[in-house]
Structure formats: C-alpha cells, structure tokens
Protein backbone atom coordinates (compact mmCIF):
# COMPACT_ATOMS: atom_id res chain seq x y z
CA UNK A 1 107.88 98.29 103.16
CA UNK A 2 111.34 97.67 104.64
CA UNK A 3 114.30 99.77 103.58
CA UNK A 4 116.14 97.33 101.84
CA UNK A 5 114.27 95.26 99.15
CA UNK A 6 111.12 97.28 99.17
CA UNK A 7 111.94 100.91 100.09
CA UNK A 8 109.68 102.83 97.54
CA UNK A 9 105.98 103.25 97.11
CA UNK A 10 104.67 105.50 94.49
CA UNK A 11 101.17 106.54 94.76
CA UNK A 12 99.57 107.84 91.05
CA UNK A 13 95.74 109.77 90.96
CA UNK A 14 96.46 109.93 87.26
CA UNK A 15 96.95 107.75 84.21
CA UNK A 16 100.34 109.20 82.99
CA UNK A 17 103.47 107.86 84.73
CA UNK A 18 105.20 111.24 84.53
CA UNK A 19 102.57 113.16 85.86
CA UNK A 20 104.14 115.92 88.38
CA UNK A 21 101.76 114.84 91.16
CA UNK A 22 103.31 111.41 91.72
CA UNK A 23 103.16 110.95 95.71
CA UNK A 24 106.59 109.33 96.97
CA UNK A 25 107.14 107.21 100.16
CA UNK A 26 110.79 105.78 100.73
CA UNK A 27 111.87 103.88 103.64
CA UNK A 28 110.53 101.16 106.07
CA UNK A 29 111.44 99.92 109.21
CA UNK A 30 109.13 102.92 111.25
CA UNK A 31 111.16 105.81 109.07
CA UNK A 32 109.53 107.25 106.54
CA UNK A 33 110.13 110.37 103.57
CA UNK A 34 106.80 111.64 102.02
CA UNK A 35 106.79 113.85 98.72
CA UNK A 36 105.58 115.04 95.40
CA UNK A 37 107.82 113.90 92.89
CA UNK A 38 108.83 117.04 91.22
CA UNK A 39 109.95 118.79 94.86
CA UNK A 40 106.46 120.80 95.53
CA UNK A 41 105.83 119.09 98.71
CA UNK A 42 108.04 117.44 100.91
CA UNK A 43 107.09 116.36 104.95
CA UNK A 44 108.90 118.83 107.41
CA UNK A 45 109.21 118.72 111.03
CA UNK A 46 109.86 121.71 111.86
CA UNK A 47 111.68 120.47 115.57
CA UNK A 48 113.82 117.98 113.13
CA UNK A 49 117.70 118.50 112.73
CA UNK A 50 119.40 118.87 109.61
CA UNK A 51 121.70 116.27 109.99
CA UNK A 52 121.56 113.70 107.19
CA UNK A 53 120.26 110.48 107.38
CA UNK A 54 119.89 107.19 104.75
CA UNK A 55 116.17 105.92 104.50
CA UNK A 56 116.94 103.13 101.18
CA UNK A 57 119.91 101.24 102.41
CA UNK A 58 120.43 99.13 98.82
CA UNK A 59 121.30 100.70 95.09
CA UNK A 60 121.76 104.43 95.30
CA UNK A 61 119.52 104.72 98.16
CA UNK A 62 118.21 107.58 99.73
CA UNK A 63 119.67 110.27 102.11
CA UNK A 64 117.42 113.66 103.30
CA UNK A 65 117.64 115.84 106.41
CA UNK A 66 116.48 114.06 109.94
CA UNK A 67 113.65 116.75 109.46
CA UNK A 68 111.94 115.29 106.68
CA UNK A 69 111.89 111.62 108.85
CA UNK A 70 108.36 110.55 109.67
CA UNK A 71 107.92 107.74 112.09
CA UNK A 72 104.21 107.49 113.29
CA UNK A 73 102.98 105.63 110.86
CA UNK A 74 99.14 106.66 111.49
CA UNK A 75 100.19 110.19 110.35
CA UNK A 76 102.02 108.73 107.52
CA UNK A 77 98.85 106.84 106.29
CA UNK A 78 96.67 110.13 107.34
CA UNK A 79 98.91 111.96 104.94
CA UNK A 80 98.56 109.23 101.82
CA UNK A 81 94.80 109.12 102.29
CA UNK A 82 94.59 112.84 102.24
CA UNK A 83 96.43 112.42 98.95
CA UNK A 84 94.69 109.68 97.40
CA UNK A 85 91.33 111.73 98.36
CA UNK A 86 91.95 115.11 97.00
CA UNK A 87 94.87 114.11 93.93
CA UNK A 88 97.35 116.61 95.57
C-alpha cells in the first residue's frame, strides 16, 4: 500500500459487495485508518489529537482525526486477522 496509487484495501467475509461489514484500510507509507464501512467501528487512540490529517494524497483522498492514525503495522495486521477470523 502507499498513499498515492494504492491507498485502499477492502477486506470482504461475505459474498455481497454492499455488505455493512466491509473492513476498510486507507493509507500507506507506515499511516494507517482501519474501519467498518458503514461507521460501526473505527481505530481510536485514545492519547491521539484531533487535529486533522490526509492519509490518500490523490482523487478526493482521505482526511480523519490524528487519533484514528495507526502506525505499527503488526497491530494493524493483528487487527485485519482478527477480522478476517471472526467476520466482524
């Protein structure tokens, strides 16, 4: 992933493409955003600021709150595996 030309991953424990439990990764280059797709879930660091920041740096892109940044990428695969596991 880089946040440029490859900034989105969607993950998908279903068959239906509009399914509400579509798992979301945007970014690249050690920042990453993790959430459902319909807003149920979102990473939080609680210690994180509020100030905004821009993970998808071509088309519309992507902007959220510093506190939703994840950069340790073994957490961030933790997190997607624990997903793919369970479906939620």
């Amino acid at each position: 992933m880089d946040d440029h030309f490859f900034p989105i991953v969607q993950l998908n424990c279903t068959e239906r493409d509009d399914d509400e439990t579509l798992f979301n990764v945007i970014g690249g280059k050690g920042r990453f955003a993790l959430f459902h797709q319909m807003g149920d879930w979102q990473y939080r660091d609680p210690a994180g600021s509020d100030a905004e920041v821009r993970l998808w740096t071509s088309d519309q892109g992507y902007f959220c709150a510093q506190r939703n940044v994840l950069t340790d990428v073994d957490k961030v695969l933790r997190i997607v595996k624990a997903y793919y596991e369970s479906g939620s």
